[in-house]
C-alpha atoms as a PDB file:
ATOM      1  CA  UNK A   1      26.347   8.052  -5.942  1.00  0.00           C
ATOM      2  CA  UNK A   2      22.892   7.110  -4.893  1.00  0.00           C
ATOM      3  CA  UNK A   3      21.261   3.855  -5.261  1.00  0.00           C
ATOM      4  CA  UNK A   4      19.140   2.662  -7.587  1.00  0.00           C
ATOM      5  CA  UNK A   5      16.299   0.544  -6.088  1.00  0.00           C
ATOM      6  CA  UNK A   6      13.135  -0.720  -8.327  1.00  0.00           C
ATOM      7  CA  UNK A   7       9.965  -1.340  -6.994  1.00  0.00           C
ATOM      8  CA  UNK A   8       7.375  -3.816  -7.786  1.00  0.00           C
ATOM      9  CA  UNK A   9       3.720  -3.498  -6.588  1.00  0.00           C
ATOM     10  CA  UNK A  10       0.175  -3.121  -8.743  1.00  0.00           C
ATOM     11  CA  UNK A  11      -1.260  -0.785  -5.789  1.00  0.00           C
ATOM     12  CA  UNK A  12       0.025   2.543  -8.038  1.00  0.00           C
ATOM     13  CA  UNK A  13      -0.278   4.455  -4.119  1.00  0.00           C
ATOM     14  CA  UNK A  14       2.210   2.100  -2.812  1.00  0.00           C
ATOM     15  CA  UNK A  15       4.883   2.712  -5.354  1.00  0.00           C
ATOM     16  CA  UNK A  16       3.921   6.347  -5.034  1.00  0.00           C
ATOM     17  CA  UNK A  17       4.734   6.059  -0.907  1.00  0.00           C
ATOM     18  CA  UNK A  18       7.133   4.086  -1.237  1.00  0.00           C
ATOM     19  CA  UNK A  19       8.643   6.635  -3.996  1.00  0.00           C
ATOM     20  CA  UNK A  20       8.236   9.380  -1.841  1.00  0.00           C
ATOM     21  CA  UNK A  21       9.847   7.621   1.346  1.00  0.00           C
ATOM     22  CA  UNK A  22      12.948   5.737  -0.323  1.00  0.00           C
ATOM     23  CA  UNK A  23      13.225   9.581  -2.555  1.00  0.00           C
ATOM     24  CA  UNK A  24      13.466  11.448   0.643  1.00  0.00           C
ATOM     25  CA  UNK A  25      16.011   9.107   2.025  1.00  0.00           C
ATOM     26  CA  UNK A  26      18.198   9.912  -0.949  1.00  0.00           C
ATOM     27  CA  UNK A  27      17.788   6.923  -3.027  1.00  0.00           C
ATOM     28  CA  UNK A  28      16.956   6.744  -6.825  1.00  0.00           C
ATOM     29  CA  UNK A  29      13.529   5.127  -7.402  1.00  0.00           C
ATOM     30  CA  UNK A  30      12.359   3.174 -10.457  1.00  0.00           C
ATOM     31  CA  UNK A  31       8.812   1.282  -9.981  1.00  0.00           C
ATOM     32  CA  UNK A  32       7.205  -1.618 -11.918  1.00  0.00           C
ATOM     33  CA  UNK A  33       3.273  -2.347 -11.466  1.00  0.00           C
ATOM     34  CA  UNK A  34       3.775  -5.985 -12.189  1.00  0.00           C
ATOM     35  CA  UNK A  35       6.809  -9.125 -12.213  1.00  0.00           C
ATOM     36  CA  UNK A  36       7.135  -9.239 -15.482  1.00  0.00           C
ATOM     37  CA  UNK A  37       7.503  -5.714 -15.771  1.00  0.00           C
ATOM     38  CA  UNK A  38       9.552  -5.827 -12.902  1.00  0.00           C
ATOM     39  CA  UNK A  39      11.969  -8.389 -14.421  1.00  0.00           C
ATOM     40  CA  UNK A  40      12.209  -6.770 -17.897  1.00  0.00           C
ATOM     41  CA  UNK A  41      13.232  -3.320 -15.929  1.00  0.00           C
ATOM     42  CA  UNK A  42      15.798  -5.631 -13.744  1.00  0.00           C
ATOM     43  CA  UNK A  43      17.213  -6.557 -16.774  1.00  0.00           C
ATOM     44  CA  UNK A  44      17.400  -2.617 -18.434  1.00  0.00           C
ATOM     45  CA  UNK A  45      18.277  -0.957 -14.974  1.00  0.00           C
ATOM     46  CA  UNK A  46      20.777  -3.420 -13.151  1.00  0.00           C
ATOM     47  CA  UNK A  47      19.005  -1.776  -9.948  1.00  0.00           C
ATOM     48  CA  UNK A  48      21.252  -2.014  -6.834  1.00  0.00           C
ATOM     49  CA  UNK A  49      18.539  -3.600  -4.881  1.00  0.00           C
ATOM     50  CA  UNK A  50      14.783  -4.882  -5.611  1.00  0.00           C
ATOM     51  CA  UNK A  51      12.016  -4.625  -3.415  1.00  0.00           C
ATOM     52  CA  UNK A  52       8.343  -6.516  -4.890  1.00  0.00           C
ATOM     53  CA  UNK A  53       4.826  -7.113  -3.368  1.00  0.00           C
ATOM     54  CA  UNK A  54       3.933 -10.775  -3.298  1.00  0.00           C
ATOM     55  CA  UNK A  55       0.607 -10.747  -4.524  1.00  0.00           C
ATOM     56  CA  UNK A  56       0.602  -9.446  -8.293  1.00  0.00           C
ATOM     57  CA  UNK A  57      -1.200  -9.765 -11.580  1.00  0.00           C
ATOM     58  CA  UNK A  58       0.757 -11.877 -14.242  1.00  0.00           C
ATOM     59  CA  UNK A  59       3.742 -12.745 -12.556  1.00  0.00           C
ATOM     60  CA  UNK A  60       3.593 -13.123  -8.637  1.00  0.00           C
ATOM     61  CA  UNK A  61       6.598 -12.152  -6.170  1.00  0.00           C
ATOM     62  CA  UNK A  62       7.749 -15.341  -6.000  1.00  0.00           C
ATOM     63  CA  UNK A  63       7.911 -16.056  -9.311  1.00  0.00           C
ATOM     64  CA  UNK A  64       9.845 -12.729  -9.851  1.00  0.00           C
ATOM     65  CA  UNK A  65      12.167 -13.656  -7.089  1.00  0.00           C
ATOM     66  CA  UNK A  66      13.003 -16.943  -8.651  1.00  0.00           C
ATOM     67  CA  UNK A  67      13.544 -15.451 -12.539  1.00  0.00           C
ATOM     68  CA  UNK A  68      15.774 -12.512 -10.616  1.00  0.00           C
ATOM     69  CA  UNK A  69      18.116 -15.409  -8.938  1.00  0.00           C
ATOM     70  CA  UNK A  70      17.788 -17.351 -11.746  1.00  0.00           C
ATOM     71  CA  UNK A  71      19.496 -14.890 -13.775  1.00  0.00           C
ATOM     72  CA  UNK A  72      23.151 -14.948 -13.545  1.00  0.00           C
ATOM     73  CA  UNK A  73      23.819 -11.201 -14.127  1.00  0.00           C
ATOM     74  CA  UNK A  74      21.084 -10.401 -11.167  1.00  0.00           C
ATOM     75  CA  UNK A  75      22.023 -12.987  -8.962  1.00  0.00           C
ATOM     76  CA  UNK A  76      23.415 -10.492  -6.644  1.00  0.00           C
ATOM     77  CA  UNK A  77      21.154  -8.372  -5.873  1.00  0.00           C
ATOM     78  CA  UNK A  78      19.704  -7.696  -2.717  1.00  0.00           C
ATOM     79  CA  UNK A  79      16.007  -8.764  -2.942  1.00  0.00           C
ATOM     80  CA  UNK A  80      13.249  -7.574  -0.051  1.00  0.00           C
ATOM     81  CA  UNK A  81       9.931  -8.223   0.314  1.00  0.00           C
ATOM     82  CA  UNK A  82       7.210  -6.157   1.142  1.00  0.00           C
ATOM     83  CA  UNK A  83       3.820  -7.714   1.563  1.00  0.00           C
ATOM     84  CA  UNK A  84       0.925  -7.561   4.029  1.00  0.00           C
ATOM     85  CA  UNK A  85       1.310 -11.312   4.060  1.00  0.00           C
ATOM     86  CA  UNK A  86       2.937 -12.151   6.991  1.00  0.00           C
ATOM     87  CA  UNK A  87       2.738 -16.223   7.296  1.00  0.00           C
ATOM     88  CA  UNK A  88       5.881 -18.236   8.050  1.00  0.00           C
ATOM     89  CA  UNK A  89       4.946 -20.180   5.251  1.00  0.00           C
ATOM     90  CA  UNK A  90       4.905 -16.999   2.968  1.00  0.00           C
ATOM     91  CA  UNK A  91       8.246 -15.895   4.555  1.00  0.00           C
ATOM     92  CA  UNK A  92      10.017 -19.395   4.247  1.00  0.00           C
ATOM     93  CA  UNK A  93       8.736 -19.782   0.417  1.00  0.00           C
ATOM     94  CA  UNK A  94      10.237 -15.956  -0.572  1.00  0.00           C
ATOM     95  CA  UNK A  95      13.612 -17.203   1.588  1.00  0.00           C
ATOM     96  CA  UNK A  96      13.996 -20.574  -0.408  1.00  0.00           C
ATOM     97  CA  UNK A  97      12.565 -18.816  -3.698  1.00  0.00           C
ATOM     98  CA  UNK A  98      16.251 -16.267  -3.002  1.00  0.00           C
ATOM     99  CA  UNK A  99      14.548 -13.213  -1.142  1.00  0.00           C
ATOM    100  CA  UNK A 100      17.142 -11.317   1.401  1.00  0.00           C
ATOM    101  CA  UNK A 101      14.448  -9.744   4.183  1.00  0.00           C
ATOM    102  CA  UNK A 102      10.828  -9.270   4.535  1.00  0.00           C
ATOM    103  CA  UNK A 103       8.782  -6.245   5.615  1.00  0.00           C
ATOM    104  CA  UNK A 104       5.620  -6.219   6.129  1.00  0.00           C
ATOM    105  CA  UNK A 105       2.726  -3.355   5.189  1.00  0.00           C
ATOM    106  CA  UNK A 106       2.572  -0.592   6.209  1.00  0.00           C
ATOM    107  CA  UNK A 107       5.925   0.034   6.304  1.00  0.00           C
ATOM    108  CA  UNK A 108       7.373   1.889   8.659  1.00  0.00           C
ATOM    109  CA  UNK A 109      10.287   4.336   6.679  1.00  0.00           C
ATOM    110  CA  UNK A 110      12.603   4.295   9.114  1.00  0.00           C
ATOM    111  CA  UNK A 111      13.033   0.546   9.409  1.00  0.00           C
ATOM    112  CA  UNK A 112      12.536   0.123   5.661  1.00  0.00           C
ATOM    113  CA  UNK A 113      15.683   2.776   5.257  1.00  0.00           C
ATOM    114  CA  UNK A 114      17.454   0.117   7.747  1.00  0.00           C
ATOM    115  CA  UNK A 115      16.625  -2.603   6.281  1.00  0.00           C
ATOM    116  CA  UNK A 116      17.547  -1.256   3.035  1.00  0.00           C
ATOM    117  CA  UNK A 117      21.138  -0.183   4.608  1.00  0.00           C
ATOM    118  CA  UNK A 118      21.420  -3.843   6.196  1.00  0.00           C
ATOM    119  CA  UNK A 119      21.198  -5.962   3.056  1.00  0.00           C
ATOM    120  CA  UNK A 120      22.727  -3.854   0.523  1.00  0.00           C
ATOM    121  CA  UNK A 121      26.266  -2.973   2.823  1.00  0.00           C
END
């Protein structure tokens, strides 16, 4: 059974590569342009794994992060970022907020289809 994985970023050709990439790598794709339309659709889908954009309209990736792990039926789920920030401020704020692994833009698919592998074994 393939996985589900939701993505959250407002750049509508990111979702669209990243659709494309995570698609041809066999995994099931849902997208959300925004956190809070990211969290509703963790809450409908249950996705296997979540990967957001830090720098969104509404409801940031942190914030999403922190209502994901704050809810006790999403705890679990494997949570990666994927930003062009690349700070070890950024990175240390997204670990403490509950993200599992950072990747930075432009993503490469072949480590994003690792790092997917890694945190969702």
């Amino acid at each position: 059974m393939s996985k589900l994985i939701l993505t959250v970023d407002d750049s509508p050709s990111m979702r669209m590569l990243l659709k494309a990439s995570l698609s041809a790598q066999g995994y099931t794709i849902e997208a959300a342009e925004d956190g809070e339309q990211g969290l509703q659709k963790m809450h409908d889908l249950r996705p296997d794994l979540l990967i957001t954009d830090i720098n969104m309209p509404r409801m940031d990736g942190f914030e999403l992060i922190e209502a994901v792990r704050a809810a006790p039926q999403l705890r679990g789920v494997p949570i990666l970022v994927l930003s062009t920030e690349f700070s070890e401020e950024k990175k240390s704020r997204a670990r403490s907020a509950g993200a599992t692994g950072w990747i930075t833009k432009p993503f490469d698919a072949e480590k994003l289809g690792a790092a997917i592998r890694r945190v969702s074994a």
